[in-house]
N, C-alpha and C. Protein backbone atom coordinates (compact mmCIF):
# COMPACT_ATOMS: atom_id res chain seq x y z
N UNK A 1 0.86 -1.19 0.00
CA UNK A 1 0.00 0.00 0.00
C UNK A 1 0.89 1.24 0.00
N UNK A 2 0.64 2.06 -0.70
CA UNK A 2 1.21 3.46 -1.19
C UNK A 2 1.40 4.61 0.32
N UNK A 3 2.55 4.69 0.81
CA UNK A 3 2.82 5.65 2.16
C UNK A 3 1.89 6.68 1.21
N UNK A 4 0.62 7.68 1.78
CA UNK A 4 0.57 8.44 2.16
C UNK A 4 1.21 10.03 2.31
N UNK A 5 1.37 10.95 1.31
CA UNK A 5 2.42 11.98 1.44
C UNK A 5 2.31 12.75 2.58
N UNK A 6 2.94 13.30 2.96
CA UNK A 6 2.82 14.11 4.32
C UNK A 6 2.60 15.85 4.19
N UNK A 7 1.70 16.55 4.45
CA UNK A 7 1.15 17.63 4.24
C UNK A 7 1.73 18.72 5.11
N UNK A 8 3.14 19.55 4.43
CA UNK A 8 3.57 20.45 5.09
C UNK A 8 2.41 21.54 4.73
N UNK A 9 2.96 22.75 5.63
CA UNK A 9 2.05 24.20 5.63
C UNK A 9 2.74 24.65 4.89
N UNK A 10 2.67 25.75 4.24
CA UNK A 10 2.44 26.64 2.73
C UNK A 10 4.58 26.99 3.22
N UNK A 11 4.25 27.69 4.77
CA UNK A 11 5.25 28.14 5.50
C UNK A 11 6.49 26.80 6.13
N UNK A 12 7.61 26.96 6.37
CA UNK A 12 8.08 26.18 7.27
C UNK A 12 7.86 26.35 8.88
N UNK A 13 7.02 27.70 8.85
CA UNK A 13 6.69 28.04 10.00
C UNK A 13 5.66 28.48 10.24
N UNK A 14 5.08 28.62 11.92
CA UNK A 14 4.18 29.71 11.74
C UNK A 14 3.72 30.91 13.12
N UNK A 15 3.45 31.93 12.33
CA UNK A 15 3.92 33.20 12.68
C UNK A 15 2.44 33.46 13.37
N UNK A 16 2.44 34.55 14.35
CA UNK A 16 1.11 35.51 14.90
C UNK A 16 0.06 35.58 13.48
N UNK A 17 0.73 36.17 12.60
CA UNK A 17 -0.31 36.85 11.55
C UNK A 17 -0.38 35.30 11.00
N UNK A 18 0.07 34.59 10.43
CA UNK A 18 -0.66 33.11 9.66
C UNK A 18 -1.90 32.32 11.08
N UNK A 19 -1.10 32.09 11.87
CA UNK A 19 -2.53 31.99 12.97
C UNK A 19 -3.66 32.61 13.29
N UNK A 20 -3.40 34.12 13.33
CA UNK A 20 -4.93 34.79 13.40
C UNK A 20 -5.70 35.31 12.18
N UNK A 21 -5.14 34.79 11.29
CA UNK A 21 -5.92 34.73 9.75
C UNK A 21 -6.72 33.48 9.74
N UNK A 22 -5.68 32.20 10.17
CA UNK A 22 -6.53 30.87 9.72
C UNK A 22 -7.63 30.86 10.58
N UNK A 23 -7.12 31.55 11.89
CA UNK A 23 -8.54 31.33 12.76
C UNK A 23 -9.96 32.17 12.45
N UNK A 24 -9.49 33.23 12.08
CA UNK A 24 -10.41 34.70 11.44
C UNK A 24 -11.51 34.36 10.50
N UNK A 25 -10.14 33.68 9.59
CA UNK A 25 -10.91 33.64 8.05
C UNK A 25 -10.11 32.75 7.22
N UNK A 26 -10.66 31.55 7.48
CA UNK A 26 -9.71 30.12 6.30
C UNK A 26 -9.80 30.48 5.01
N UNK A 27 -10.73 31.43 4.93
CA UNK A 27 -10.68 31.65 3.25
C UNK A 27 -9.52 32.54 2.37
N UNK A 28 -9.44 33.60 3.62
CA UNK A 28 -8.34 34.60 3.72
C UNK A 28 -7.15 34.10 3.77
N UNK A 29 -6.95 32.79 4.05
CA UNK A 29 -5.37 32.01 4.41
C UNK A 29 -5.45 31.51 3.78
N UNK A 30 -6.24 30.78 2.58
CA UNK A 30 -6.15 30.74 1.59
C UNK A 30 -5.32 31.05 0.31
N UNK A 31 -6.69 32.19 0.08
CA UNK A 31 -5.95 33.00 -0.97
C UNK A 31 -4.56 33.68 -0.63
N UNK A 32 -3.91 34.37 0.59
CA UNK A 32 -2.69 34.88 0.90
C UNK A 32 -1.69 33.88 1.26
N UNK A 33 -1.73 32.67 1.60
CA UNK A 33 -0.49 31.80 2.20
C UNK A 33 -0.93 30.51 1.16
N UNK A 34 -1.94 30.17 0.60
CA UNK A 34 -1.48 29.18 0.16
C UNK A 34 -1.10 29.42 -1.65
N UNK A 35 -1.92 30.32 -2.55
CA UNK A 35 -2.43 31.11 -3.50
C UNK A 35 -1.43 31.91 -3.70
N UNK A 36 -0.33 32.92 -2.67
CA UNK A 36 0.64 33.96 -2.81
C UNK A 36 -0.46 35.12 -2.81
N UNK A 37 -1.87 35.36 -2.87
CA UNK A 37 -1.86 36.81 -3.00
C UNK A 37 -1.83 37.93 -2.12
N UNK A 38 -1.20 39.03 -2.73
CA UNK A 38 -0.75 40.24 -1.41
C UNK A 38 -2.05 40.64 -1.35
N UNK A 39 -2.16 41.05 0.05
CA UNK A 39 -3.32 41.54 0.95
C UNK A 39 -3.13 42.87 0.73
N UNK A 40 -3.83 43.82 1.14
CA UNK A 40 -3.90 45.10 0.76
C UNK A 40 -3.80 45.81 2.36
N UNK A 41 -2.66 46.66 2.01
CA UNK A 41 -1.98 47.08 3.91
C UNK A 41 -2.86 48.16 4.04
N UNK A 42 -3.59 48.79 5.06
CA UNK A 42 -4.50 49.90 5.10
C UNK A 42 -3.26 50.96 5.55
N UNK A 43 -4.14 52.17 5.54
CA UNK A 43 -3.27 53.18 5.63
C UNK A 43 -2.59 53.31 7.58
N UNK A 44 -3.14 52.96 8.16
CA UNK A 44 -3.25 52.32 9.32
C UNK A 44 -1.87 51.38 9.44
N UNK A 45 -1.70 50.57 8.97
CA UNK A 45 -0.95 49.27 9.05
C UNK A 45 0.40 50.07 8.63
N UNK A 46 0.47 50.80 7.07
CA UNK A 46 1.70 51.21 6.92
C UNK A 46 2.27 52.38 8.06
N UNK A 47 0.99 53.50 8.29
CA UNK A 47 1.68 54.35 9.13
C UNK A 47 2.49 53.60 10.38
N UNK A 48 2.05 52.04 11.62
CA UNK A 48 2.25 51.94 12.30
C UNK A 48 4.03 51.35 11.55
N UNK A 49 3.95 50.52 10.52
CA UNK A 49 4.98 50.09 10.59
C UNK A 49 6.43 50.83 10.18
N UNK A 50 5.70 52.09 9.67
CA UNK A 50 7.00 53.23 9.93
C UNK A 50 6.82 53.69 11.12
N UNK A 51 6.52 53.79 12.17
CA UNK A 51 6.76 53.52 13.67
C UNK A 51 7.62 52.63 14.04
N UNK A 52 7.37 51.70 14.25
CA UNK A 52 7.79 50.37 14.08
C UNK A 52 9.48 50.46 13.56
N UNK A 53 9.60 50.93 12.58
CA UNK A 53 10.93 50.90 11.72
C UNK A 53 11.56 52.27 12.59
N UNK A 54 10.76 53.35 12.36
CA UNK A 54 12.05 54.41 13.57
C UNK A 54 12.14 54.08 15.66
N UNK A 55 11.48 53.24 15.68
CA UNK A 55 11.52 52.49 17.11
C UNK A 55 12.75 52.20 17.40
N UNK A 56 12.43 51.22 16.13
CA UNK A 56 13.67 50.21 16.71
C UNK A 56 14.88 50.09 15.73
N UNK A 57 14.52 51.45 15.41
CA UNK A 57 16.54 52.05 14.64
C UNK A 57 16.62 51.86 13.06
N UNK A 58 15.80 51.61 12.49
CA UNK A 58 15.83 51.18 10.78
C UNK A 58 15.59 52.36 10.02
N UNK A 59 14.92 53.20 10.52
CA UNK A 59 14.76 54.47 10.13
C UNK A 59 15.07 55.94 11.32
N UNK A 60 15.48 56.83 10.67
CA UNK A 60 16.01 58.03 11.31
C UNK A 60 14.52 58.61 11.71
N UNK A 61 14.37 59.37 12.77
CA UNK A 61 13.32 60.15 13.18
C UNK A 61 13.27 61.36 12.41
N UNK A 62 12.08 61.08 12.03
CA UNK A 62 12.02 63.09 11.11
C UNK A 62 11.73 63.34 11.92
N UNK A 63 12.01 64.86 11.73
CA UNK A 63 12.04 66.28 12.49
C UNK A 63 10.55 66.03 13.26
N UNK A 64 9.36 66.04 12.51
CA UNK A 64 7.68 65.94 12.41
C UNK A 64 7.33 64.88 13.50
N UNK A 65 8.08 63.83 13.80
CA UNK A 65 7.88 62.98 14.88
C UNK A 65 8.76 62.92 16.11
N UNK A 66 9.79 63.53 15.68
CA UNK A 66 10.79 63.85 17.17
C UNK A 66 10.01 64.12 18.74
N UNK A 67 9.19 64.69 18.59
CA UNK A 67 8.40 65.42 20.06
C UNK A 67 7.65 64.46 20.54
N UNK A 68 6.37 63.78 19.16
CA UNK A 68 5.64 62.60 20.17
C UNK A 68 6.45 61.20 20.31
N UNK A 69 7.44 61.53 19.99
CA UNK A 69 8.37 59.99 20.37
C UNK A 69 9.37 60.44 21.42
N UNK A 70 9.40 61.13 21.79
CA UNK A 70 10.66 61.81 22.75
C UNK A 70 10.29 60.82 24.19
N UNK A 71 9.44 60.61 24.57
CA UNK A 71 8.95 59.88 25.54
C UNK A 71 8.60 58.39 25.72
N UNK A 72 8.82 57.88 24.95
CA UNK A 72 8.00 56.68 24.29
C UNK A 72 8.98 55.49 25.00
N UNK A 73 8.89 54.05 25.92
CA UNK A 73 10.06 53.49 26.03
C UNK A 73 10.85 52.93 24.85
N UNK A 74 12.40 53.02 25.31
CA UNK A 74 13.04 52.36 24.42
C UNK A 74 13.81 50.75 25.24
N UNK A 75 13.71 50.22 24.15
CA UNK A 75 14.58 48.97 24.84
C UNK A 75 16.36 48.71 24.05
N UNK A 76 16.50 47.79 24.93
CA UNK A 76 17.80 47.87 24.95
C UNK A 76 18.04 46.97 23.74
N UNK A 77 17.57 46.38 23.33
CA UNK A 77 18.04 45.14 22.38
C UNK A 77 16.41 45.46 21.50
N UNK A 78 16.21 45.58 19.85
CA UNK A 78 15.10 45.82 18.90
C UNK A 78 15.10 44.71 17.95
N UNK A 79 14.18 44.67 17.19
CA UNK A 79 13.90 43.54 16.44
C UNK A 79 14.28 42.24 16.71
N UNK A 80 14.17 41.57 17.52
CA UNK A 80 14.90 40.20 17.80
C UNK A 80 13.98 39.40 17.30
N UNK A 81 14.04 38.65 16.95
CA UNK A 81 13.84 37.03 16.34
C UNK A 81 13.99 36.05 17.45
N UNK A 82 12.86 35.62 18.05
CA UNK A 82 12.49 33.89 18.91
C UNK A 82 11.99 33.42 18.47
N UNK A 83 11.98 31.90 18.57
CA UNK A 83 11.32 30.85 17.90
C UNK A 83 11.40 29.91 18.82
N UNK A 84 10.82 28.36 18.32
CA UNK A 84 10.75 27.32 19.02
C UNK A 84 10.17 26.08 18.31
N UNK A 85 10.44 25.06 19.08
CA UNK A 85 9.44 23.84 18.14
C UNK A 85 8.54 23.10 19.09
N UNK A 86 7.59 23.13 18.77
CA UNK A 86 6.43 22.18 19.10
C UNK A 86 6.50 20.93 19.04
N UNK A 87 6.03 19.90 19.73
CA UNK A 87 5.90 18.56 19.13
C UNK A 87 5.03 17.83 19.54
N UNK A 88 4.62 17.17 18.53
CA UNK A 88 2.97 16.19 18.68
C UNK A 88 2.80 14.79 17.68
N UNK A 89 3.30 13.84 18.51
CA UNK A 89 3.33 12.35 17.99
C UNK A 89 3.82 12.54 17.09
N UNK A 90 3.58 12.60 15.62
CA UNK A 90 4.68 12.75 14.86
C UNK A 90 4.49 14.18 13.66
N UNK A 91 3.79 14.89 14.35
CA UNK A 91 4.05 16.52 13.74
C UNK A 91 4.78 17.72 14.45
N UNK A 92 5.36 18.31 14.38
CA UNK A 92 6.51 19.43 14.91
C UNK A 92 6.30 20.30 14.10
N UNK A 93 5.72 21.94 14.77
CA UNK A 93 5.51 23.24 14.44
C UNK A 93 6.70 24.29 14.74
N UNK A 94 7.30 24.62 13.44
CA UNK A 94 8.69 25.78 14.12
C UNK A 94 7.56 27.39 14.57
N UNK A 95 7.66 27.60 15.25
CA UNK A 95 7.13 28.76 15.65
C UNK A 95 8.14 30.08 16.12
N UNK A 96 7.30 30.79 15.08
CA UNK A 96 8.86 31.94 14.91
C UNK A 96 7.78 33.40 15.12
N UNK A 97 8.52 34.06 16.18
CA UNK A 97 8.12 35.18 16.82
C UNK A 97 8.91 36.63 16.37
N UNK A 98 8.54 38.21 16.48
CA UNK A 98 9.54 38.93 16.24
C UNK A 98 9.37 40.08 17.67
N UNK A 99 10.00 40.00 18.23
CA UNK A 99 10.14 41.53 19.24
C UNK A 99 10.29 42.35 18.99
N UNK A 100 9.53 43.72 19.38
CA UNK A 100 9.83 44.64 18.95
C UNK A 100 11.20 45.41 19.82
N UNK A 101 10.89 45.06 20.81
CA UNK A 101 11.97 45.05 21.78
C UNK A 101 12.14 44.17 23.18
N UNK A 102 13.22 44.11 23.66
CA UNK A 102 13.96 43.41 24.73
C UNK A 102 14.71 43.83 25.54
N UNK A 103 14.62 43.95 27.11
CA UNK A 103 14.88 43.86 28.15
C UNK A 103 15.14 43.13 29.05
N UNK A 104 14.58 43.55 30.57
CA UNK A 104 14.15 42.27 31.21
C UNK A 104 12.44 41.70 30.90
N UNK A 105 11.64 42.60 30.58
CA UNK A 105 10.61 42.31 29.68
C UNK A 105 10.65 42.25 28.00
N UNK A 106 10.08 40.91 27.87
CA UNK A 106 9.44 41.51 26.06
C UNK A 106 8.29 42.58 25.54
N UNK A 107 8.82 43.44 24.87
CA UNK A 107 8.30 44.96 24.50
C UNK A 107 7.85 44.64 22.97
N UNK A 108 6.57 45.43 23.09
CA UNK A 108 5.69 45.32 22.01
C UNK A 108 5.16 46.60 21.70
N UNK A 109 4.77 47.26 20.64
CA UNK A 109 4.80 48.56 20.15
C UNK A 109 3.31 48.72 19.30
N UNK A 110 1.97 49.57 19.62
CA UNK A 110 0.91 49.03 19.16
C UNK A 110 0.56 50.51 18.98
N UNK A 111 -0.05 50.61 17.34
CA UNK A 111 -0.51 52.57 17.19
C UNK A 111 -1.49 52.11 17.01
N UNK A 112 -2.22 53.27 16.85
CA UNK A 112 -3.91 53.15 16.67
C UNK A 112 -4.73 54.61 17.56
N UNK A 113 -5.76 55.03 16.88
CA UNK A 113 -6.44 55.54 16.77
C UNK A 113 -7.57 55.05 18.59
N UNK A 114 -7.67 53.58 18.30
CA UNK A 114 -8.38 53.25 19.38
C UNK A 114 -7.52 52.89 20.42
N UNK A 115 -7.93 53.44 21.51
CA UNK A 115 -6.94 53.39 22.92
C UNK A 115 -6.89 51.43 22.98
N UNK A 116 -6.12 51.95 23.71
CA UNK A 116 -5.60 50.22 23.74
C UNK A 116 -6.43 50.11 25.44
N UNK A 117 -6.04 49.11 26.43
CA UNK A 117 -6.89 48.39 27.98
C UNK A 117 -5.86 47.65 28.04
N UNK A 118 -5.60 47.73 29.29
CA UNK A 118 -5.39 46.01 30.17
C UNK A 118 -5.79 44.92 29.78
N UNK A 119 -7.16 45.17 29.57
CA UNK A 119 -7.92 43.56 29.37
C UNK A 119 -7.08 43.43 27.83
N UNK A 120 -7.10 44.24 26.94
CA UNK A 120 -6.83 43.80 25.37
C UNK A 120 -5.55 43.46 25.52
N UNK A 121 -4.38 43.92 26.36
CA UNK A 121 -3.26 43.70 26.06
C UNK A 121 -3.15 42.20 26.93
N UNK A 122 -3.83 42.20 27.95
CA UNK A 122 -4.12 40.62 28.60
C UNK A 122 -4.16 39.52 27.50
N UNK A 123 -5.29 40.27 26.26
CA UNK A 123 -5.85 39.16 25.61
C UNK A 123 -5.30 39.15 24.16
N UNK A 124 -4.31 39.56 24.37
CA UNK A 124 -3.29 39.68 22.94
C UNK A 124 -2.83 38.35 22.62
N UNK A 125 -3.63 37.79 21.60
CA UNK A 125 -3.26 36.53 21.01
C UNK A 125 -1.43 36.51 20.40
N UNK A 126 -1.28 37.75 20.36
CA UNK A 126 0.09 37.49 19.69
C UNK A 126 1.19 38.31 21.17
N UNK A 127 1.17 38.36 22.08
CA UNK A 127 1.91 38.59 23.15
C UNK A 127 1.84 37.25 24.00
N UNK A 128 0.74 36.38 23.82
CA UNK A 128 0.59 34.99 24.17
C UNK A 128 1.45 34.01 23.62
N UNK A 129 1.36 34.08 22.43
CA UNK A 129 2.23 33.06 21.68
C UNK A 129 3.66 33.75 21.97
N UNK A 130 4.31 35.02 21.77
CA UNK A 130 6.00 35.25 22.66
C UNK A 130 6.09 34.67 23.28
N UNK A 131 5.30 34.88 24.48
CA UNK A 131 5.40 34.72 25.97
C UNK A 131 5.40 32.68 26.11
N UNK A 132 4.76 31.85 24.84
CA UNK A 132 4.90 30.64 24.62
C UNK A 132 6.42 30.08 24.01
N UNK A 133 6.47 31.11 23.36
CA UNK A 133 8.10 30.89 22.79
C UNK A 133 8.84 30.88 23.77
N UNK A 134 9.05 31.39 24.38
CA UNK A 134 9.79 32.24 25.64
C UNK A 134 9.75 30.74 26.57
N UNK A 135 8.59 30.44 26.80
CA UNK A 135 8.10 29.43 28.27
C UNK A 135 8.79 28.32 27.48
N UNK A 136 8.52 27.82 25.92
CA UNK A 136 9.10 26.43 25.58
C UNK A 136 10.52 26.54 25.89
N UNK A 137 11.47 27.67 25.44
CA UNK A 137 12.50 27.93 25.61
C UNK A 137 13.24 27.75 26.74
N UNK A 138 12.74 28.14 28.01
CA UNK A 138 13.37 28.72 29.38
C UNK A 138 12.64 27.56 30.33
N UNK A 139 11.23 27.86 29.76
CA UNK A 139 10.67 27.17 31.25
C UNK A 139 10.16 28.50 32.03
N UNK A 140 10.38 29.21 32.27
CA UNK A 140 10.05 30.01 32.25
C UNK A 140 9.19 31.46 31.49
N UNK A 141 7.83 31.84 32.11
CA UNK A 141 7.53 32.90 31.04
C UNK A 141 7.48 34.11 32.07
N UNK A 142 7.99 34.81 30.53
CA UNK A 142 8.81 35.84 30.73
C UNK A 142 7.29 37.25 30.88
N UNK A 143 7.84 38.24 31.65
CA UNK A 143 6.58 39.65 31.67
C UNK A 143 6.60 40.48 29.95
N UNK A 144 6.02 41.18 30.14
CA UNK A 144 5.80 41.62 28.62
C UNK A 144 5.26 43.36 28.62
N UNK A 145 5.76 43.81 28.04
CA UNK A 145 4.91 45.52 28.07
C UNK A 145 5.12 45.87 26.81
N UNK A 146 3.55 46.50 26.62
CA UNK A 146 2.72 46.29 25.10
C UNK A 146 2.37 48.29 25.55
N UNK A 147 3.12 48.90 24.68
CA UNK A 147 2.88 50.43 24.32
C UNK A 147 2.20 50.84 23.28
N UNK A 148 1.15 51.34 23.73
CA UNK A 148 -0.07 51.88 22.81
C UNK A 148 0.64 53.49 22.73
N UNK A 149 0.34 53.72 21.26
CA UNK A 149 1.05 54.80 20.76
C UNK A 149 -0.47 55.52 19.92
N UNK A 150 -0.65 56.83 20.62
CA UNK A 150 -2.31 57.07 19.85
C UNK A 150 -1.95 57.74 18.56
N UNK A 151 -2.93 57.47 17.58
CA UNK A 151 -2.65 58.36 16.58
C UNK A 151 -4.24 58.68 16.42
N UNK A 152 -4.37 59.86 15.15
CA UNK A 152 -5.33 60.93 14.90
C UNK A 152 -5.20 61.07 13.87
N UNK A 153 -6.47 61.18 13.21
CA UNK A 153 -6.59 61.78 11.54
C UNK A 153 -6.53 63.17 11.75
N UNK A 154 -5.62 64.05 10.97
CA UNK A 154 -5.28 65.54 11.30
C UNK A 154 -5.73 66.32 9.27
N UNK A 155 -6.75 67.13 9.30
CA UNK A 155 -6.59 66.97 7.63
C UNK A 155 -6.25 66.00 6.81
N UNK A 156 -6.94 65.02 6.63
CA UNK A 156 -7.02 63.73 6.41
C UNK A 156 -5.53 63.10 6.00
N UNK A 157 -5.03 63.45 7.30
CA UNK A 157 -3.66 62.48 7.36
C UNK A 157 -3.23 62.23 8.67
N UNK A 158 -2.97 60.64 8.96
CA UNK A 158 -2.73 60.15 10.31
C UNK A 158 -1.53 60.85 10.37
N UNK A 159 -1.65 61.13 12.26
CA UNK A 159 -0.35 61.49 13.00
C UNK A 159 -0.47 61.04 14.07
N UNK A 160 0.54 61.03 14.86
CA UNK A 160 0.87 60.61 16.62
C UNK A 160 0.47 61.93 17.29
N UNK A 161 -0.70 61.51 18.33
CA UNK A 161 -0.60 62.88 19.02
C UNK A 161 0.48 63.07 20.08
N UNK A 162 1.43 62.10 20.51
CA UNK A 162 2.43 61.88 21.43
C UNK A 162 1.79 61.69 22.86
N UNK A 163 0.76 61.17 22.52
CA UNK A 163 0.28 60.44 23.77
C UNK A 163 0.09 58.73 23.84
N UNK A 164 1.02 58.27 24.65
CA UNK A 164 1.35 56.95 24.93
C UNK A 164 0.70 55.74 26.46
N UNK A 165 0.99 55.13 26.09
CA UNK A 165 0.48 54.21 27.46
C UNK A 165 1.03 52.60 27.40
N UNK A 166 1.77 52.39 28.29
CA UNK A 166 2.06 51.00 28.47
C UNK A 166 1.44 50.00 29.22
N UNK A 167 1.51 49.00 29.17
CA UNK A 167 0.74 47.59 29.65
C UNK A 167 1.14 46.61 30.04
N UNK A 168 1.62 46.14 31.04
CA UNK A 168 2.17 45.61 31.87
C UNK A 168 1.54 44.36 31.65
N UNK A 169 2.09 43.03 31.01
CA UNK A 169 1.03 41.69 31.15
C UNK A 169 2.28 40.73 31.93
N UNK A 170 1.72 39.68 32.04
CA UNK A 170 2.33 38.30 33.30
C UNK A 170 1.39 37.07 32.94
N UNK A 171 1.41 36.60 31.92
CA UNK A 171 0.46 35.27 31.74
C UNK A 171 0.97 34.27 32.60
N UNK A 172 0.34 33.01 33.01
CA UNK A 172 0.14 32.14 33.86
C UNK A 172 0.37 30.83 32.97
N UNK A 173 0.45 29.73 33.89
CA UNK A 173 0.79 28.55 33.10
C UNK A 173 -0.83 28.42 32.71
N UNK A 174 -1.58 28.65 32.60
CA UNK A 174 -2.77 27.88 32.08
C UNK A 174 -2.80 28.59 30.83
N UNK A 175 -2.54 29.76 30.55
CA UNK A 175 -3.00 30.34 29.48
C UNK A 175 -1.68 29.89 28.25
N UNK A 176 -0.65 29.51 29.14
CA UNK A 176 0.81 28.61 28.33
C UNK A 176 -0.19 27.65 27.56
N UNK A 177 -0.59 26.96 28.06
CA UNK A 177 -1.35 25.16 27.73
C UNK A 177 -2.59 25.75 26.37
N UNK A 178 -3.55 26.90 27.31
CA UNK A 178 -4.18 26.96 26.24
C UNK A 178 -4.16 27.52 25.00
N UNK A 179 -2.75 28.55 25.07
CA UNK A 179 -2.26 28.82 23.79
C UNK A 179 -1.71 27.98 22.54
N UNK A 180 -0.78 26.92 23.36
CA UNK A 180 -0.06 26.06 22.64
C UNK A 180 -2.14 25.02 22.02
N UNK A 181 -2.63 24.85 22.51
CA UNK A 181 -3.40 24.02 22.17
C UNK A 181 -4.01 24.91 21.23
N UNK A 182 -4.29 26.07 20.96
CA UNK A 182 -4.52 26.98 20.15
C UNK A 182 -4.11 26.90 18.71
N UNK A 183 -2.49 26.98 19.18
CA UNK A 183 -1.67 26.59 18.00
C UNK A 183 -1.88 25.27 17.18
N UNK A 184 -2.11 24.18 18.46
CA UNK A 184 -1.98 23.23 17.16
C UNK A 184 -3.27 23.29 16.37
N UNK A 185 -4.28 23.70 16.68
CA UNK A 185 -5.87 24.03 16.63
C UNK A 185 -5.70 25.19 14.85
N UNK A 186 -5.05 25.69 14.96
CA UNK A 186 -4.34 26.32 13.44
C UNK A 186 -3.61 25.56 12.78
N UNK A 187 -2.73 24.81 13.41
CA UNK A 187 -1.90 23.74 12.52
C UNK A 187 -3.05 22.74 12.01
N UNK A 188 -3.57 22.16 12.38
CA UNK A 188 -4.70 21.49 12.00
C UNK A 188 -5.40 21.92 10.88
N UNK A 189 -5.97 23.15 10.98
CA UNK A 189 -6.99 23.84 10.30
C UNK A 189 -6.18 24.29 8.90
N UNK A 190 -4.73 24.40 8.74
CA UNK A 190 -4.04 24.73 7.54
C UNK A 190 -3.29 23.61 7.09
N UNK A 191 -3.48 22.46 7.67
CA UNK A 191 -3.66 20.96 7.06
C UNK A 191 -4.46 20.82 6.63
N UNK A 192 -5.69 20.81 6.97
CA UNK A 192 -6.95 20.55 6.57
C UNK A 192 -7.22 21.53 5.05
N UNK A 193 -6.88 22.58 5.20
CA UNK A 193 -7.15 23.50 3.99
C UNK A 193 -5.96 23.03 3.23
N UNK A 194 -4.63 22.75 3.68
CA UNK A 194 -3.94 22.45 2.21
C UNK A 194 -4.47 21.01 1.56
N UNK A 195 -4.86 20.02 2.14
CA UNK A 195 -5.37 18.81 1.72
C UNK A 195 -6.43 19.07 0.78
N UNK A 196 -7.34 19.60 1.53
CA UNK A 196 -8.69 20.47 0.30
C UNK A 196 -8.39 21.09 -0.96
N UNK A 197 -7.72 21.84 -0.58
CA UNK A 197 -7.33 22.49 -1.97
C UNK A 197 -6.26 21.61 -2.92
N UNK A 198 -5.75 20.70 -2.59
CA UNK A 198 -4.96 19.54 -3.26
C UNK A 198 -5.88 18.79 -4.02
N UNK A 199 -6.75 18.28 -3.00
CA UNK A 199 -7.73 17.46 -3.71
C UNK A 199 -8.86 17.76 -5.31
N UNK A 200 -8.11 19.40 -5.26
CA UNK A 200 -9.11 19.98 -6.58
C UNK A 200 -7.91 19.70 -7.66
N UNK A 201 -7.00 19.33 -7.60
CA UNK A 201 -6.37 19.35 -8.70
C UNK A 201 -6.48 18.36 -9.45
């Protein structure tokens, strides 16, 4: 009898954004991870990620943002790269994370228009999965502070009003267990969709 081929994901890995797509919208992980097509970045998404890029040193601060960033934390160590591997009878997930920054906490950098909470930064599906990287790694999980950076439509163009707020999170071993079970709960679900869409050919 014919082994059966074995059904990798589109990725060798998988990231915050491929997990909260498959969970969102399988159709959406679809067409973008399995299909190649580019998603369309809102104006939103690019402004934060030129944030993002003069944060953590890739870009020089213009003059125009110097004042509402003058305050903002910085960490000692930017962009870092964690990862880890999963394992389950005989499937293994590389799970690859990015920091925005590093300390003795992992630092996370969040703009937006809508104020950020406690509870949201509690329930940050993607400060969960770090903080899982982190725990497979050490054994330990590590604290985390998630900086909401406000921005404002000013004559219809976003800016920082230079008002900030940080968020202090500390997840627990239960929310370790139910993340990782999360994960494989996506690994599953983008097996299941690459098999489907195989089967049309």
């Amino acid at each position: 009898m014919p082994t059966k081929t074995k059904i990798k994901t589109p990725k060798p890995y998988l990231s915050h954004s491929q997990i909260a797509l498959v969970l969102r919208s399988p159709r959406d992980y679809v067409r973008q991870y399995i299909y190649g097509e580019k998603g369309m970045a809102s104006i939103q998404q690019e402004y934060g990620s030129l944030v993002h890029d003069i944060l953590e040193g890739r870009t020089k601060v213009p003059k125009s943002l110097k004042k509402a960033l003058q305050n903002v934390p910085r960490y000692k160590e930017t962009d870092v790269e964690i990862k880890t591997t999963l394992k389950r009878e005989s499937s293994e997930i590389c799970l690859l994370g990015r920091l925005d920054g590093l300390d003795f906490n992992q630092g996370e950098y969040k703009t937006g228009v809508k104020p950020w909470t406690q509870k949201m930064a509690n329930e940050s599906l993607q400060l969960k999965l770090y903080a899982l990287i982190d725990y497979k790694n050490t054994k330990f999980i590590p604290g985390q502070n998630l900086t909401w950076l406000e921005t404002t439509w000013e004559d219809a163009e976003l800016k920082l009003t230079g008002r900030h707020e940080t968020f202090h999170v500390q997840h627990d071993m239960k929310t370790m267990l139910e993340t990782e079970v999360l994960v494989w709960k996506a690994h599953d679900k983008i097996i299941a969709l690459m098999e489907q869409e195989m089967a049309k050919l």
